[in-house]
N, C-alpha and C. Protein backbone atom coordinates (compact mmCIF):
# COMPACT_ATOMS: atom_id res chain seq x y z
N UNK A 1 0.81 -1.19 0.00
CA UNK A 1 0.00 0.00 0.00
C UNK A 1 0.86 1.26 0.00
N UNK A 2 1.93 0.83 0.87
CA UNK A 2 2.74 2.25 0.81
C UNK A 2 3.55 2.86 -0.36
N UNK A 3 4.20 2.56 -1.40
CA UNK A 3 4.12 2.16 -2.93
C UNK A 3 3.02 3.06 -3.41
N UNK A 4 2.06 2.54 -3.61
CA UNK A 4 0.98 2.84 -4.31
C UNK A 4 0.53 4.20 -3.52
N UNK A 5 0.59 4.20 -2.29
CA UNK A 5 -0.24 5.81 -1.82
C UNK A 5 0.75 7.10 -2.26
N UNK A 6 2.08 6.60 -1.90
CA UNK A 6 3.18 7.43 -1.97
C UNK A 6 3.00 7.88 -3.65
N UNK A 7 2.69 6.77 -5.08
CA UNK A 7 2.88 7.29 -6.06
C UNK A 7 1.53 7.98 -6.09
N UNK A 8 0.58 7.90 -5.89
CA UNK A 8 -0.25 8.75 -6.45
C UNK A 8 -0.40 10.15 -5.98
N UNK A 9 -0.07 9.81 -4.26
CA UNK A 9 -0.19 11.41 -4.02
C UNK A 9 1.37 12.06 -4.69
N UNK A 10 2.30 11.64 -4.63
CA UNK A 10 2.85 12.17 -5.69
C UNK A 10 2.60 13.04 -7.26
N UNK A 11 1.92 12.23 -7.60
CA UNK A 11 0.95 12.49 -8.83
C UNK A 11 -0.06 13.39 -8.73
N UNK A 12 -0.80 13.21 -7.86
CA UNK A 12 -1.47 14.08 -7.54
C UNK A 12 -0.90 15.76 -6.95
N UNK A 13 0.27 15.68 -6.32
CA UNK A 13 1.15 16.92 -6.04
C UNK A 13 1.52 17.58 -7.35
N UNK A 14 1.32 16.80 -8.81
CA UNK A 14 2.70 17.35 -9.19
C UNK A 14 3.74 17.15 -9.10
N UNK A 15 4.50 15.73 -8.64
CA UNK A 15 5.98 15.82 -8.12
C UNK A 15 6.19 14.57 -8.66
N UNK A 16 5.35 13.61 -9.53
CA UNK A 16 6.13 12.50 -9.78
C UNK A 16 6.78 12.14 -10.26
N UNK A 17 7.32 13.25 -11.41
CA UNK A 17 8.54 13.40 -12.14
C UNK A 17 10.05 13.81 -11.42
N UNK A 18 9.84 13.90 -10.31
CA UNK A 18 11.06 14.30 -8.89
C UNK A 18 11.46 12.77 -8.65
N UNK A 19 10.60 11.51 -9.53
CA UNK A 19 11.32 10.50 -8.68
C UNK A 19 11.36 9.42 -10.09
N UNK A 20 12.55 8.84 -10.12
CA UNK A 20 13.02 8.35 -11.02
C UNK A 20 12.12 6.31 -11.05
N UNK A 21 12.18 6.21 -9.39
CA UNK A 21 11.77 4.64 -9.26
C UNK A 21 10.66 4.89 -7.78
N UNK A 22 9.58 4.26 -7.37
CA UNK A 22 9.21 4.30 -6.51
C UNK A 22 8.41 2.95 -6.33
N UNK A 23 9.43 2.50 -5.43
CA UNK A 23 9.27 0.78 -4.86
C UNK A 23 9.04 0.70 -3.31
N UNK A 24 8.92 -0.75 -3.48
CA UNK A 24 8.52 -1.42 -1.76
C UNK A 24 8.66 -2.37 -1.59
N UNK A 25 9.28 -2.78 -0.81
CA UNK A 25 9.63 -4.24 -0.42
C UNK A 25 9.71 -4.61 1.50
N UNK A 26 9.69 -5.62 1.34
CA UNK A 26 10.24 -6.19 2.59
C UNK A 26 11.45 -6.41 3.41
N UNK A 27 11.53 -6.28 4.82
CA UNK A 27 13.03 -6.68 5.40
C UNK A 27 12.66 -8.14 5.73
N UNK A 28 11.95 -8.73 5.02
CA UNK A 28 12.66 -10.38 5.35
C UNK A 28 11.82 -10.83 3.88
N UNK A 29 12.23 -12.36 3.95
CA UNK A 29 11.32 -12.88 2.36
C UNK A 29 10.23 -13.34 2.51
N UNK A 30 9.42 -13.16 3.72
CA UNK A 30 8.14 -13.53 3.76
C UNK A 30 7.17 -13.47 2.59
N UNK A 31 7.11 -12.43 2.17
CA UNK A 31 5.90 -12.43 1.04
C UNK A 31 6.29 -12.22 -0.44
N UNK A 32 7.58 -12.98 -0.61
CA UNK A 32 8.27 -12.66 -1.97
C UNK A 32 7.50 -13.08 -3.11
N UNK A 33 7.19 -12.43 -4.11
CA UNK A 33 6.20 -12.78 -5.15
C UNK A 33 4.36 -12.87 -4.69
N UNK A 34 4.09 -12.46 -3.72
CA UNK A 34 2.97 -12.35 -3.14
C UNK A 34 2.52 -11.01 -3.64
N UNK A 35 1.01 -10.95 -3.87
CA UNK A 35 0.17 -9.66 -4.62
C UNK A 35 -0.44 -8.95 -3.05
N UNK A 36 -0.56 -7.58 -3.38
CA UNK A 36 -1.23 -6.86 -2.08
C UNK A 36 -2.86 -7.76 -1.23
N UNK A 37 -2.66 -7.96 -0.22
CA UNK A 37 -3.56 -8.10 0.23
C UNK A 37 -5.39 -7.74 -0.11
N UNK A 38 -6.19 -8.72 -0.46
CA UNK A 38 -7.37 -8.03 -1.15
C UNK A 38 -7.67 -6.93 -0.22
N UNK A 39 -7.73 -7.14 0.95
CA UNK A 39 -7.85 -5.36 1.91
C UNK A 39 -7.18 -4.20 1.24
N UNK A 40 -6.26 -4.03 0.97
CA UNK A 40 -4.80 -3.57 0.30
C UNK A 40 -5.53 -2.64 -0.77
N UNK A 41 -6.34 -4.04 -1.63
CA UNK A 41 -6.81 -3.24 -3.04
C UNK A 41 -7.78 -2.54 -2.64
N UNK A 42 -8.76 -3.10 -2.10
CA UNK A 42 -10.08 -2.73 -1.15
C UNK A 42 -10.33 -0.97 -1.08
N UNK A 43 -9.26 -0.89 0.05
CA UNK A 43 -8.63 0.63 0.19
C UNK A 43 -8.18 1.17 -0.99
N UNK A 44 -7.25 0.80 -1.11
CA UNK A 44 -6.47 1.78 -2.57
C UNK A 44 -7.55 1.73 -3.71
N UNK A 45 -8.61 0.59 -4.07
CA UNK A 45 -9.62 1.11 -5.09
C UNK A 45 -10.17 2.11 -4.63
N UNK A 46 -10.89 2.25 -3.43
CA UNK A 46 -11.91 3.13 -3.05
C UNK A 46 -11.55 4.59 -3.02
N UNK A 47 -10.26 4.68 -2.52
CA UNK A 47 -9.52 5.95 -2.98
C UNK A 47 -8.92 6.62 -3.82
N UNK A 48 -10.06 5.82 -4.81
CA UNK A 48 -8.84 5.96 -6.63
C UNK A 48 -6.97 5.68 -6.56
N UNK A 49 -6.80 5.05 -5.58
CA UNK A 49 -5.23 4.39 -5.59
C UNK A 49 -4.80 3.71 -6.88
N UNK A 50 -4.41 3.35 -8.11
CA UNK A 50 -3.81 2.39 -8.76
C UNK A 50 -2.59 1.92 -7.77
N UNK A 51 -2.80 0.45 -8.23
CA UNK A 51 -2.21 -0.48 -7.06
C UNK A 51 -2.01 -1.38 -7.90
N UNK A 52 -0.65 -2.15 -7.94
CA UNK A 52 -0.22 -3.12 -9.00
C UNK A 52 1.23 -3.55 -8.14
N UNK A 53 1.37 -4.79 -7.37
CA UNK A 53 3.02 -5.20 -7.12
C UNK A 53 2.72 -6.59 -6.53
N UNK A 54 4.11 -6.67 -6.78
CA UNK A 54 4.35 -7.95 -6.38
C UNK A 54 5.65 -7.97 -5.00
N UNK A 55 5.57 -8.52 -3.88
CA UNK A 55 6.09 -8.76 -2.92
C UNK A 55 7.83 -8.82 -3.35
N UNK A 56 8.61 -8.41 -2.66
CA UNK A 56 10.00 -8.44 -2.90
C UNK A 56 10.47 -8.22 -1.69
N UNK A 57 11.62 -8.53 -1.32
CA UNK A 57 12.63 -8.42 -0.27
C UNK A 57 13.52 -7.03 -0.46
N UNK A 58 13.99 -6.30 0.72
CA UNK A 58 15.32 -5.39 0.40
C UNK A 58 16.58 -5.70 -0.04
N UNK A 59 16.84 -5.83 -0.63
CA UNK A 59 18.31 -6.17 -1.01
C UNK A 59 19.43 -4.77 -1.00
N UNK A 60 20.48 -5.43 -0.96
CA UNK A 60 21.88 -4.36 -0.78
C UNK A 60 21.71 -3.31 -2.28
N UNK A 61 21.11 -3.22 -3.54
CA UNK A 61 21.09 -2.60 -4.41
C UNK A 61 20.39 -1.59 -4.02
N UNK A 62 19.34 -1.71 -3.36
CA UNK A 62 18.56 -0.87 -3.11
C UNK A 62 18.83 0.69 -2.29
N UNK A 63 20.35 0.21 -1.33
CA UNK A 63 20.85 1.66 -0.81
C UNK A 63 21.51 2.42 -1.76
N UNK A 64 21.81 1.62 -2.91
CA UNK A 64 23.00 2.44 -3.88
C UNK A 64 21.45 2.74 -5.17
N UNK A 65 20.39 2.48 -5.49
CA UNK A 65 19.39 2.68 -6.34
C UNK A 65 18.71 4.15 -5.65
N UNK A 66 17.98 3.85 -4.30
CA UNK A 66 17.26 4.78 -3.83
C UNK A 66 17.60 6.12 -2.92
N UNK A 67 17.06 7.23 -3.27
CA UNK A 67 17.87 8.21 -2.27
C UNK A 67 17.05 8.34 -0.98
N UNK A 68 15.79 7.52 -1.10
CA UNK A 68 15.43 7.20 0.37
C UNK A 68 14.53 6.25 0.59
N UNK A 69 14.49 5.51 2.27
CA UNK A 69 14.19 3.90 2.32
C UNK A 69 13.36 4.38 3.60
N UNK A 70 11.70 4.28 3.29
CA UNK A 70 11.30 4.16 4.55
C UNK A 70 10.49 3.14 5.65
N UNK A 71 11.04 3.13 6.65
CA UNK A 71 10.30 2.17 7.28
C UNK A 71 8.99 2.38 7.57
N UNK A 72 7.88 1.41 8.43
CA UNK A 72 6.30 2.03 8.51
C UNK A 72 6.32 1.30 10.49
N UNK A 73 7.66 0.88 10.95
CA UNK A 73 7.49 0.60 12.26
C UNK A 73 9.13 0.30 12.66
N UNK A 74 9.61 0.69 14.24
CA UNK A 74 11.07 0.39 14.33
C UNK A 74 11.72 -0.91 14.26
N UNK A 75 10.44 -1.62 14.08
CA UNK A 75 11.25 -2.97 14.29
C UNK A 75 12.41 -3.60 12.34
N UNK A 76 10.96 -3.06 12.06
CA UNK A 76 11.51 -2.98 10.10
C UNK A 76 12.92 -1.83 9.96
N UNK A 77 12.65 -0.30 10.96
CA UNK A 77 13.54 0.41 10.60
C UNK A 77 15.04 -0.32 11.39
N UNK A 78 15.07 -0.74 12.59
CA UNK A 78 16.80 -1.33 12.92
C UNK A 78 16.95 -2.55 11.68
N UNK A 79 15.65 -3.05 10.93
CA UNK A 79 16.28 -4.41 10.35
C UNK A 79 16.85 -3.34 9.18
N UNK A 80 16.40 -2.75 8.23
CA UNK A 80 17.03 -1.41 7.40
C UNK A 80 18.16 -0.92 7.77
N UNK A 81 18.52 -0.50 9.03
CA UNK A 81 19.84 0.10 9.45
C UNK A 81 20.85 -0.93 9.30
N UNK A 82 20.29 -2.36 10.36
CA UNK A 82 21.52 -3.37 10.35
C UNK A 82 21.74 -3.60 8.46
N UNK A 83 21.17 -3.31 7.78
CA UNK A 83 21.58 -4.13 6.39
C UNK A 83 22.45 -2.96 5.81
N UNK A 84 21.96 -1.71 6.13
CA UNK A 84 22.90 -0.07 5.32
C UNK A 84 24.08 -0.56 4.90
N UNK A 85 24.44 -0.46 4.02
CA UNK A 85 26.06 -0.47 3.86
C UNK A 85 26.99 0.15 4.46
N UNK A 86 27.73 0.54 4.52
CA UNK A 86 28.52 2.21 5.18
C UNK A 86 28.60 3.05 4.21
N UNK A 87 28.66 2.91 2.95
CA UNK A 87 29.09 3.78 1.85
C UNK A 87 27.56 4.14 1.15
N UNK A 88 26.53 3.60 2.44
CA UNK A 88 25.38 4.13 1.03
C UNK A 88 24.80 5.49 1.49
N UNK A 89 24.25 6.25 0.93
CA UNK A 89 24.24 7.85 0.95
C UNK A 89 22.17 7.69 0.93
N UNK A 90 21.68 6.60 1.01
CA UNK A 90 20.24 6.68 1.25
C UNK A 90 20.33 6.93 2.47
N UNK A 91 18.98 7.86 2.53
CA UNK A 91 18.24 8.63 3.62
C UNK A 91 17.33 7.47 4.73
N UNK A 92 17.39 6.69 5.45
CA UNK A 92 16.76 5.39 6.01
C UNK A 92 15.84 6.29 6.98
N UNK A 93 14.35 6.50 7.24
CA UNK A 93 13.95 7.12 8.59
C UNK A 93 12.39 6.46 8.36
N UNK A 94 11.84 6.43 9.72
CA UNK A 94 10.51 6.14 9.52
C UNK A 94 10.01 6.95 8.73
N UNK A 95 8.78 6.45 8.08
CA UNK A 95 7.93 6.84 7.21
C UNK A 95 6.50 7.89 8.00
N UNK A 96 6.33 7.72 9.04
CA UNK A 96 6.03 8.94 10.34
C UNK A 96 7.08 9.81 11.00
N UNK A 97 7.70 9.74 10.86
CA UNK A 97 8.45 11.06 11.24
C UNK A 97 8.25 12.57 10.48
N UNK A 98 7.51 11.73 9.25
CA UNK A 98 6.88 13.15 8.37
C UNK A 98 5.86 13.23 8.58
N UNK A 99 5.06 13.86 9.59
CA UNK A 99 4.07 14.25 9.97
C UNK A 99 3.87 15.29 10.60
N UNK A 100 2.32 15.92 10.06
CA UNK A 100 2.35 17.46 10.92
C UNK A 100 1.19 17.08 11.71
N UNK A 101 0.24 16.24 11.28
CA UNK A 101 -0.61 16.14 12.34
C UNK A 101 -0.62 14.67 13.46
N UNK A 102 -0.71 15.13 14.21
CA UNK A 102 0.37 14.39 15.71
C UNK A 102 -1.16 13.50 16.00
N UNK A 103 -2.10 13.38 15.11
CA UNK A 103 -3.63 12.80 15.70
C UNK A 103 -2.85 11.44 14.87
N UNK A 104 -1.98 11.53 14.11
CA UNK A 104 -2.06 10.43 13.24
C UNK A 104 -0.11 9.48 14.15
N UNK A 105 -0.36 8.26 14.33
CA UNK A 105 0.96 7.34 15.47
C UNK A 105 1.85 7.93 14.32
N UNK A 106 3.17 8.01 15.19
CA UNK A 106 4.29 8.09 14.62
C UNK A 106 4.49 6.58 12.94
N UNK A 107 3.85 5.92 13.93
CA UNK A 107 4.01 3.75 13.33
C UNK A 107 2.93 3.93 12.54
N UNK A 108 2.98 3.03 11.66
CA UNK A 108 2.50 2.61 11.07
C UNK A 108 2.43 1.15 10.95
N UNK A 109 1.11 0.60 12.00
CA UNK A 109 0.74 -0.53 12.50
C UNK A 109 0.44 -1.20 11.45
N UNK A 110 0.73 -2.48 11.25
CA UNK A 110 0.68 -3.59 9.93
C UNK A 110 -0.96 -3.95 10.64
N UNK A 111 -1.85 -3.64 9.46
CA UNK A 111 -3.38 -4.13 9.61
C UNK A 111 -3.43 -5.60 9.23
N UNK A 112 -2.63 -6.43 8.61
CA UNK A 112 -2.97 -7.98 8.61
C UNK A 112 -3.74 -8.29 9.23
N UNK A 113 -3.60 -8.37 10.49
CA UNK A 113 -4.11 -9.29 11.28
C UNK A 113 -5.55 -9.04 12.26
N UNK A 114 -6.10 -7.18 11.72
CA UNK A 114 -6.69 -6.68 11.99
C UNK A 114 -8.17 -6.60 11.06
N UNK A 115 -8.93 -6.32 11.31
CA UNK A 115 -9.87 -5.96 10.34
C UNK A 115 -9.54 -4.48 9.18
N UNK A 116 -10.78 -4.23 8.22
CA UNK A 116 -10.76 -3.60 7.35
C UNK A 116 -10.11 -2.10 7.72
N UNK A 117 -11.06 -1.79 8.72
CA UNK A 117 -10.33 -0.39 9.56
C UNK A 117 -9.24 -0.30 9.48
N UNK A 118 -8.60 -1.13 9.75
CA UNK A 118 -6.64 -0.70 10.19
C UNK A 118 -6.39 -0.53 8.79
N UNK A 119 -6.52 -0.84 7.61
CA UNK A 119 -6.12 -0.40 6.22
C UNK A 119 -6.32 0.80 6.38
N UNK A 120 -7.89 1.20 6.13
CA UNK A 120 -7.91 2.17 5.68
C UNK A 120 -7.74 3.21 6.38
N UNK A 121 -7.18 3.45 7.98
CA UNK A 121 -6.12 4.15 9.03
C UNK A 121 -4.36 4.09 8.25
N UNK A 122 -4.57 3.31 7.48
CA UNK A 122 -2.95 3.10 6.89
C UNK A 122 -3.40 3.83 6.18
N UNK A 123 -3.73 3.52 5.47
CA UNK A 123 -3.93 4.31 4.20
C UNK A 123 -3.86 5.94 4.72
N UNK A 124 -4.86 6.10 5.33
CA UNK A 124 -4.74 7.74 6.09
C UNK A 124 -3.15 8.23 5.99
N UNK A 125 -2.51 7.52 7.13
CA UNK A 125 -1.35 7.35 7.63
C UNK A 125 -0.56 8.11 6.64
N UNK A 126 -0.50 6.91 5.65
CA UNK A 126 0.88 6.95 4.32
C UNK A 126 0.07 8.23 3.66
N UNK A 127 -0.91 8.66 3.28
CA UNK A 127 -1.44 9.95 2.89
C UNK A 127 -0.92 11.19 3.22
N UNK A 128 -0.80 11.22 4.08
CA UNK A 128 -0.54 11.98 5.22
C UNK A 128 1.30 12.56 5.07
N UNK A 129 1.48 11.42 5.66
CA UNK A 129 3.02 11.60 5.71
C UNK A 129 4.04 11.46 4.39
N UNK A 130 3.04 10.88 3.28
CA UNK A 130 3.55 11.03 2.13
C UNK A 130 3.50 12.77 1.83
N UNK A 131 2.08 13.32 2.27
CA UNK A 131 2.12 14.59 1.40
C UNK A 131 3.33 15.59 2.41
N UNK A 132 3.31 15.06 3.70
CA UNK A 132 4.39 15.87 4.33
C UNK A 132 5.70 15.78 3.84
N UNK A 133 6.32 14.59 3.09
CA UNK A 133 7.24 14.59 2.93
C UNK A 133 7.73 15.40 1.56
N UNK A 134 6.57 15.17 1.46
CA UNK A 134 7.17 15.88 -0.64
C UNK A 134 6.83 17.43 -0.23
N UNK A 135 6.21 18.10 1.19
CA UNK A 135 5.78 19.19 1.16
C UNK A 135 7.74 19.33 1.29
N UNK A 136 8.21 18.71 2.58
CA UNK A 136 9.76 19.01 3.05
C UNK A 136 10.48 18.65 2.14
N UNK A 137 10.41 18.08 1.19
CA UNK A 137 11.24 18.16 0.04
C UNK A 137 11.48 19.31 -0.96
N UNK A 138 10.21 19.79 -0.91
CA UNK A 138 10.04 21.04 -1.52
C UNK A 138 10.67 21.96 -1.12
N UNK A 139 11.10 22.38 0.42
CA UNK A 139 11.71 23.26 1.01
C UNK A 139 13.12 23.04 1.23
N UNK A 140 13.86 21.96 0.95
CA UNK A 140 14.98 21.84 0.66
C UNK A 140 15.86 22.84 0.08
């Protein structure tokens, strides 16, 4: 979901030409080749999201590909840090830390295991802190 919210509000900003690749993957191989959760689409249809991926792992290319890697909880962000290279120049930080409104968790709680609600609270979430981030990019 985070993928997909991040490109559209992108798109929707105006800014999606600021980004060359915009991917998502996993810190372990749990769901490698696995399609978004029908909840996943659920949400992202209802919000006019286009939503299209397939499950992948992080790999070491990815610090030298992307100029930034975000996590959606700390346990994903130390597994991100322990993998960093030393020489890679990506930006690694939670994916809430870009936030202006403090109603919305720093985390971004994995709804699996939850009902429909917790999506579409993600969804909020990555909305949110997606548009904050491209707002602070802007001010760079």
């Amino acid at each position: 979901m985070a993928e997909a919210v991040f490109r559209e509000t992108a798109k929707r900003n105006g800014k999606a030409d600021q980004f060359n690749i915009i991917d998502s993957c996993g810190t372990s191989g749990f769901h490698i080749g696995d399609h978004p959760d029908t909840r996943t689409l659920e949400v992202c249809n209802r919000n006019n999201v286009p939503i299209k991926h397939e499950g992948r792992a992080l790999s070491e290319s990815d610090f030298y590909t992307f100029d930034y890697i975000f996590a959606m909880d700390n346990s994903n962000l130390a597994n991100i840090n322990r993998l960093k290279p030393k020489d890679s120049k990506a930006v690694v930080s939670l994916i809430g830390a870009h936030r202006e409104d403090m109603s919305f968790p720093e985390i971004v709680d994995d709804p699996y295991y939850g009902g429909k609600s917790g999506f579409q609270r993600a969804y909020e979430q990555l909305t949110h802190f997606s548009e904050v981030f491209l707002k602070r990019l802007d001010e760079k």
